[in-house]
C-alpha atoms as a PDB file:
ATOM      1  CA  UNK A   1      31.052 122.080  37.801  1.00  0.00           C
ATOM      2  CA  UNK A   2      31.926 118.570  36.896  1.00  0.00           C
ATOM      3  CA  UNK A   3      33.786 115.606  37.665  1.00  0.00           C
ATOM      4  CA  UNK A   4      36.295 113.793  35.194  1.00  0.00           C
ATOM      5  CA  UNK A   5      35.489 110.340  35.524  1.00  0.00           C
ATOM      6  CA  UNK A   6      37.539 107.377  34.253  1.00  0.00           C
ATOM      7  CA  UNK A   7      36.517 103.413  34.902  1.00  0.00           C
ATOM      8  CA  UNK A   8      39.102 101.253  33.950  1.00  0.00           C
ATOM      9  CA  UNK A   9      40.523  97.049  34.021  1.00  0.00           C
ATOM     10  CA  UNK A  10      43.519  95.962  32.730  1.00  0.00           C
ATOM     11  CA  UNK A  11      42.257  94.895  29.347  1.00  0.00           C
ATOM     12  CA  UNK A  12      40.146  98.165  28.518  1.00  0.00           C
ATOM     13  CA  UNK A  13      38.698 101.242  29.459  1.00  0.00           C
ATOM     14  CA  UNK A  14      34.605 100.864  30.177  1.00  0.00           C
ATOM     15  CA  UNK A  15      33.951 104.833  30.560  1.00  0.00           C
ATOM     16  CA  UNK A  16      35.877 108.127  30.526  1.00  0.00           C
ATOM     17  CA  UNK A  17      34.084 111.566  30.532  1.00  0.00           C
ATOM     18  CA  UNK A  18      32.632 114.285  33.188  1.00  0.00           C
ATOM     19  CA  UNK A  19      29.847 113.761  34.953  1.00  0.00           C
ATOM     20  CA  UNK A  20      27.669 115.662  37.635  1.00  0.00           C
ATOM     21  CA  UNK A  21      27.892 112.417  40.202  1.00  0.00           C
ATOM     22  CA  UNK A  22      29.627 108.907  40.779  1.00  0.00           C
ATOM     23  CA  UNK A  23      28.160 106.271  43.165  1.00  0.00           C
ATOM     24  CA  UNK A  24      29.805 102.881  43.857  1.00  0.00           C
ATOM     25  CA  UNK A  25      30.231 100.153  46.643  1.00  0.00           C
ATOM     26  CA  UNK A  26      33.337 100.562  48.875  1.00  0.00           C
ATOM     27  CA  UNK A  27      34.195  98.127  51.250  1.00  0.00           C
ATOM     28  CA  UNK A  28      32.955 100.217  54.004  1.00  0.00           C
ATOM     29  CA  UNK A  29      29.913 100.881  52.258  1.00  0.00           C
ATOM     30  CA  UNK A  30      28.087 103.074  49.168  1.00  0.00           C
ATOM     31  CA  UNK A  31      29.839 106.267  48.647  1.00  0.00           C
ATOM     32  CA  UNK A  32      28.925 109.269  45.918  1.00  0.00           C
ATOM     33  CA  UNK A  33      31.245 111.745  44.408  1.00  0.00           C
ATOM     34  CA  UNK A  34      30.201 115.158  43.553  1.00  0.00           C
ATOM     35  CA  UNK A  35      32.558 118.164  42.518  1.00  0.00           C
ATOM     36  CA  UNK A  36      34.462 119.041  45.153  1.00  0.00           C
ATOM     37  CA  UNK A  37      34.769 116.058  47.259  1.00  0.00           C
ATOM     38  CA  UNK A  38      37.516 115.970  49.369  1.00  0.00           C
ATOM     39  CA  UNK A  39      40.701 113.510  47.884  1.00  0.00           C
ATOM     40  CA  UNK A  40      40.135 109.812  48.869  1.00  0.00           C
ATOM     41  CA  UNK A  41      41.189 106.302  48.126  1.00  0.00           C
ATOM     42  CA  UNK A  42      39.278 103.281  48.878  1.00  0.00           C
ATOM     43  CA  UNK A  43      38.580  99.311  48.130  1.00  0.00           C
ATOM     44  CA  UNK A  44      35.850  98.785  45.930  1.00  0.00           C
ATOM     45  CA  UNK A  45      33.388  95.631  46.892  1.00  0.00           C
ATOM     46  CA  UNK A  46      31.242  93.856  44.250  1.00  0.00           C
ATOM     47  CA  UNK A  47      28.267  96.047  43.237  1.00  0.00           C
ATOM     48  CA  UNK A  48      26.939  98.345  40.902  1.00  0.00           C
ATOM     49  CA  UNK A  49      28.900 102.037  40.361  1.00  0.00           C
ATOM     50  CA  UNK A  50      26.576 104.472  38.691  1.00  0.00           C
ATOM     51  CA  UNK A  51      27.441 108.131  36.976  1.00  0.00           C
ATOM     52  CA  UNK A  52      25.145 110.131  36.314  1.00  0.00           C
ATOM     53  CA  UNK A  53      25.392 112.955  33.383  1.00  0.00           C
ATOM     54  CA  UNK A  54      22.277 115.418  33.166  1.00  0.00           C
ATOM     55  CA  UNK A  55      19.368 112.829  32.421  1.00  0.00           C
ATOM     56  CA  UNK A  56      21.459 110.454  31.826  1.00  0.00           C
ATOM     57  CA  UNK A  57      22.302 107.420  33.952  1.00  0.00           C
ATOM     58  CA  UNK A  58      25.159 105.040  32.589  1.00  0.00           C
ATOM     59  CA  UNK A  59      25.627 101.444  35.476  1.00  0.00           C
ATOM     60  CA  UNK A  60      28.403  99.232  35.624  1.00  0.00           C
ATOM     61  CA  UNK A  61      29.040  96.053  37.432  1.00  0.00           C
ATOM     62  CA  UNK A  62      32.438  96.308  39.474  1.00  0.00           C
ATOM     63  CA  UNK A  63      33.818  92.904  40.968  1.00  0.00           C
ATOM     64  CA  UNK A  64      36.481  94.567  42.912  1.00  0.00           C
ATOM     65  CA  UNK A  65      39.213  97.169  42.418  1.00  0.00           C
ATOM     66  CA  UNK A  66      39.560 100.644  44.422  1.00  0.00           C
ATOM     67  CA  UNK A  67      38.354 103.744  43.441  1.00  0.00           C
ATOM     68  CA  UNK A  68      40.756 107.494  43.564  1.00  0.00           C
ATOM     69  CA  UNK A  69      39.328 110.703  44.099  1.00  0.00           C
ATOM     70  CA  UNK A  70      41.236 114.286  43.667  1.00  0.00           C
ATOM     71  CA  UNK A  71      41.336 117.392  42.359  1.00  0.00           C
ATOM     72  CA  UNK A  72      37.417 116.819  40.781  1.00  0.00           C
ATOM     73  CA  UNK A  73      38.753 113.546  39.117  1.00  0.00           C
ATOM     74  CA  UNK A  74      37.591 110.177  39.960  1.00  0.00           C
ATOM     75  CA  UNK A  75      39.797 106.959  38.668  1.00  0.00           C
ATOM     76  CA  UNK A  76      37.942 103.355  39.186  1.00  0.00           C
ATOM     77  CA  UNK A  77      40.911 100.717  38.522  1.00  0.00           C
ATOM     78  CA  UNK A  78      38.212  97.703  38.453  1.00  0.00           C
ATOM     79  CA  UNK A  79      40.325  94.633  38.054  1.00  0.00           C
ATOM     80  CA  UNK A  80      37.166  92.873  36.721  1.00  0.00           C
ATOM     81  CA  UNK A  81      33.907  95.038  35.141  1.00  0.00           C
ATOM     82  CA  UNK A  82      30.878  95.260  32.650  1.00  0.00           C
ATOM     83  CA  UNK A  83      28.824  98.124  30.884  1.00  0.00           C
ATOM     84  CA  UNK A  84      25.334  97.145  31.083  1.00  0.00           C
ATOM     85  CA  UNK A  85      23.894  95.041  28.171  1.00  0.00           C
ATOM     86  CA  UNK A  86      27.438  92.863  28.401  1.00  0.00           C
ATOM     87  CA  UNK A  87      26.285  90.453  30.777  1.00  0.00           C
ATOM     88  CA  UNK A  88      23.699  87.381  29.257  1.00  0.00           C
ATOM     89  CA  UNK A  89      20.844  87.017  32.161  1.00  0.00           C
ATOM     90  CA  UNK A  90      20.718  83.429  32.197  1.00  0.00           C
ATOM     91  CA  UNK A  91      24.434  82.627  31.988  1.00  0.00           C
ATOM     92  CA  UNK A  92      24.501  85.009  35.379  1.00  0.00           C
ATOM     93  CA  UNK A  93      21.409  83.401  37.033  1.00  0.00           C
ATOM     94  CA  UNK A  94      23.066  79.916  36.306  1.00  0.00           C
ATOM     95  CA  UNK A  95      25.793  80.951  37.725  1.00  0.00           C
ATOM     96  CA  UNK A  96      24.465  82.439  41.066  1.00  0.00           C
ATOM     97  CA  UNK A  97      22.265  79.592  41.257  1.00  0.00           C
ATOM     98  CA  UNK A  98      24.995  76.965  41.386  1.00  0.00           C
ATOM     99  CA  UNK A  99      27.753  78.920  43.228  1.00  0.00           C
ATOM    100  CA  UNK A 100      24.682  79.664  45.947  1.00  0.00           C
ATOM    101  CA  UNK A 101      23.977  75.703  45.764  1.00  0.00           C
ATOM    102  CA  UNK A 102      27.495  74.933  46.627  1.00  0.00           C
ATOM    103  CA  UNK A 103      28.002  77.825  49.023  1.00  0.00           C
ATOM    104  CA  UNK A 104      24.876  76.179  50.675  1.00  0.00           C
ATOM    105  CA  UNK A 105      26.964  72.811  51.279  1.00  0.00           C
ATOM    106  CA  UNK A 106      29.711  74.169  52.946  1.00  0.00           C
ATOM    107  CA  UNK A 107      30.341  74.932  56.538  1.00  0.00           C
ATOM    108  CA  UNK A 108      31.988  78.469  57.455  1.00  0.00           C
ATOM    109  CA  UNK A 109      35.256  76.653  58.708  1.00  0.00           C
ATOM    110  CA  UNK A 110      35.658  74.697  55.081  1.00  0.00           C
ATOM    111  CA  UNK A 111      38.647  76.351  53.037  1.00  0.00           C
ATOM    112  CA  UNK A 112      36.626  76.650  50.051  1.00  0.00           C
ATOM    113  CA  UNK A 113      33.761  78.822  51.751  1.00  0.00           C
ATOM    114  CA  UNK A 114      35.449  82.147  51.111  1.00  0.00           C
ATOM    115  CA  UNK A 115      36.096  81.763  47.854  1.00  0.00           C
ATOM    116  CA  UNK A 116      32.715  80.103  47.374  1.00  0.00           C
ATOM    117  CA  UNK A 117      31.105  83.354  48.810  1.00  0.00           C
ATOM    118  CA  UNK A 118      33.215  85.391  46.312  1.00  0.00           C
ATOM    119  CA  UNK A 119      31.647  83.971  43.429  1.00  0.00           C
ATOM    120  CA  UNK A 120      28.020  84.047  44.721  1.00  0.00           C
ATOM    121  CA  UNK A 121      28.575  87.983  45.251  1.00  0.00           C
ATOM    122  CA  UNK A 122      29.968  88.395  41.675  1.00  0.00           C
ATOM    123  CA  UNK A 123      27.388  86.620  40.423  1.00  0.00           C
ATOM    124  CA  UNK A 124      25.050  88.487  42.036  1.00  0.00           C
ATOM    125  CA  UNK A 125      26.303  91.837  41.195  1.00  0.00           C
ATOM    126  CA  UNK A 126      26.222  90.252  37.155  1.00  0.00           C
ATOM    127  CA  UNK A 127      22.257  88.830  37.517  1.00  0.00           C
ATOM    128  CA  UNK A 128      22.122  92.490  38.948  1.00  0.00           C
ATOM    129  CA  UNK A 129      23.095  94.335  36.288  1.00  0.00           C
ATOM    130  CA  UNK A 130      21.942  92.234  33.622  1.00  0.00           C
ATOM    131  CA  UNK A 131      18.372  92.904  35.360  1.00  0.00           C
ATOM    132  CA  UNK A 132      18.866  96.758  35.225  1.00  0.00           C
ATOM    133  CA  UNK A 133      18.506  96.585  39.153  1.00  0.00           C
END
């Protein structure tokens, strides 16, 4: 038994096809999907969402989205994601290293804090995936 598995953004699908298992980060935490999982909808964090295919692993780096889950199909609608091998390792790393720098300035009460935190997550699910972690 399988599950039909589709990741999606708006500007193009990263992965349809049936796989044996689906793990990604929900807001409340990593969840997997195997055939016969019970229906369920939830918010998708930044991380890395994994199927898995016989031997075969494929990763992706989800920003944020939710993922669906009925009748042994799975639907990620990832309003921002990468296969692996899309990412460059240093653009990421410079990235993470200068949104952690100005995180690092700012106090927790400072408007810009949230969405400062937001980009050091992203771009630490990116130096993530780009590393094959």
């Amino acid at each position: 038994m399988k599950i039909r598995c589709t990741l999606v953004t708006p500007e193009r699908e990263l992965f349809t096809g049936e796989v044996d298992y689906l793990c990604a980060q929900g807001v409340l935490g990593e969840f997997g999907i195997l055939p016969g999982h019970a229906p369920f909808i939830t918010l998708l964090k930044p991380g890395i969402a994994y199927v898995k295919m016989g031997n075969e692993i494929r990763r992706f780096a989800v920003i944020s989205g939710f993922c669906q889950v009925s009748d042994d199909h799975a639907i990620i609608l990832a309003d921002e994601a990468y296969t692996e091998g899309e990412i460059n390792k240093e653009e990421a790393e410079g990235e993470y290293k200068n949104a952690t720098s100005e995180l690092n300035k700012l106090k927790s009460d400072d408007p810009k804090y949230d969405e400062t935190a937001k980009r050091v997550e992203r771009a630490k699910v990116l130096v993530d995936i780009a590393e094959k972690r």
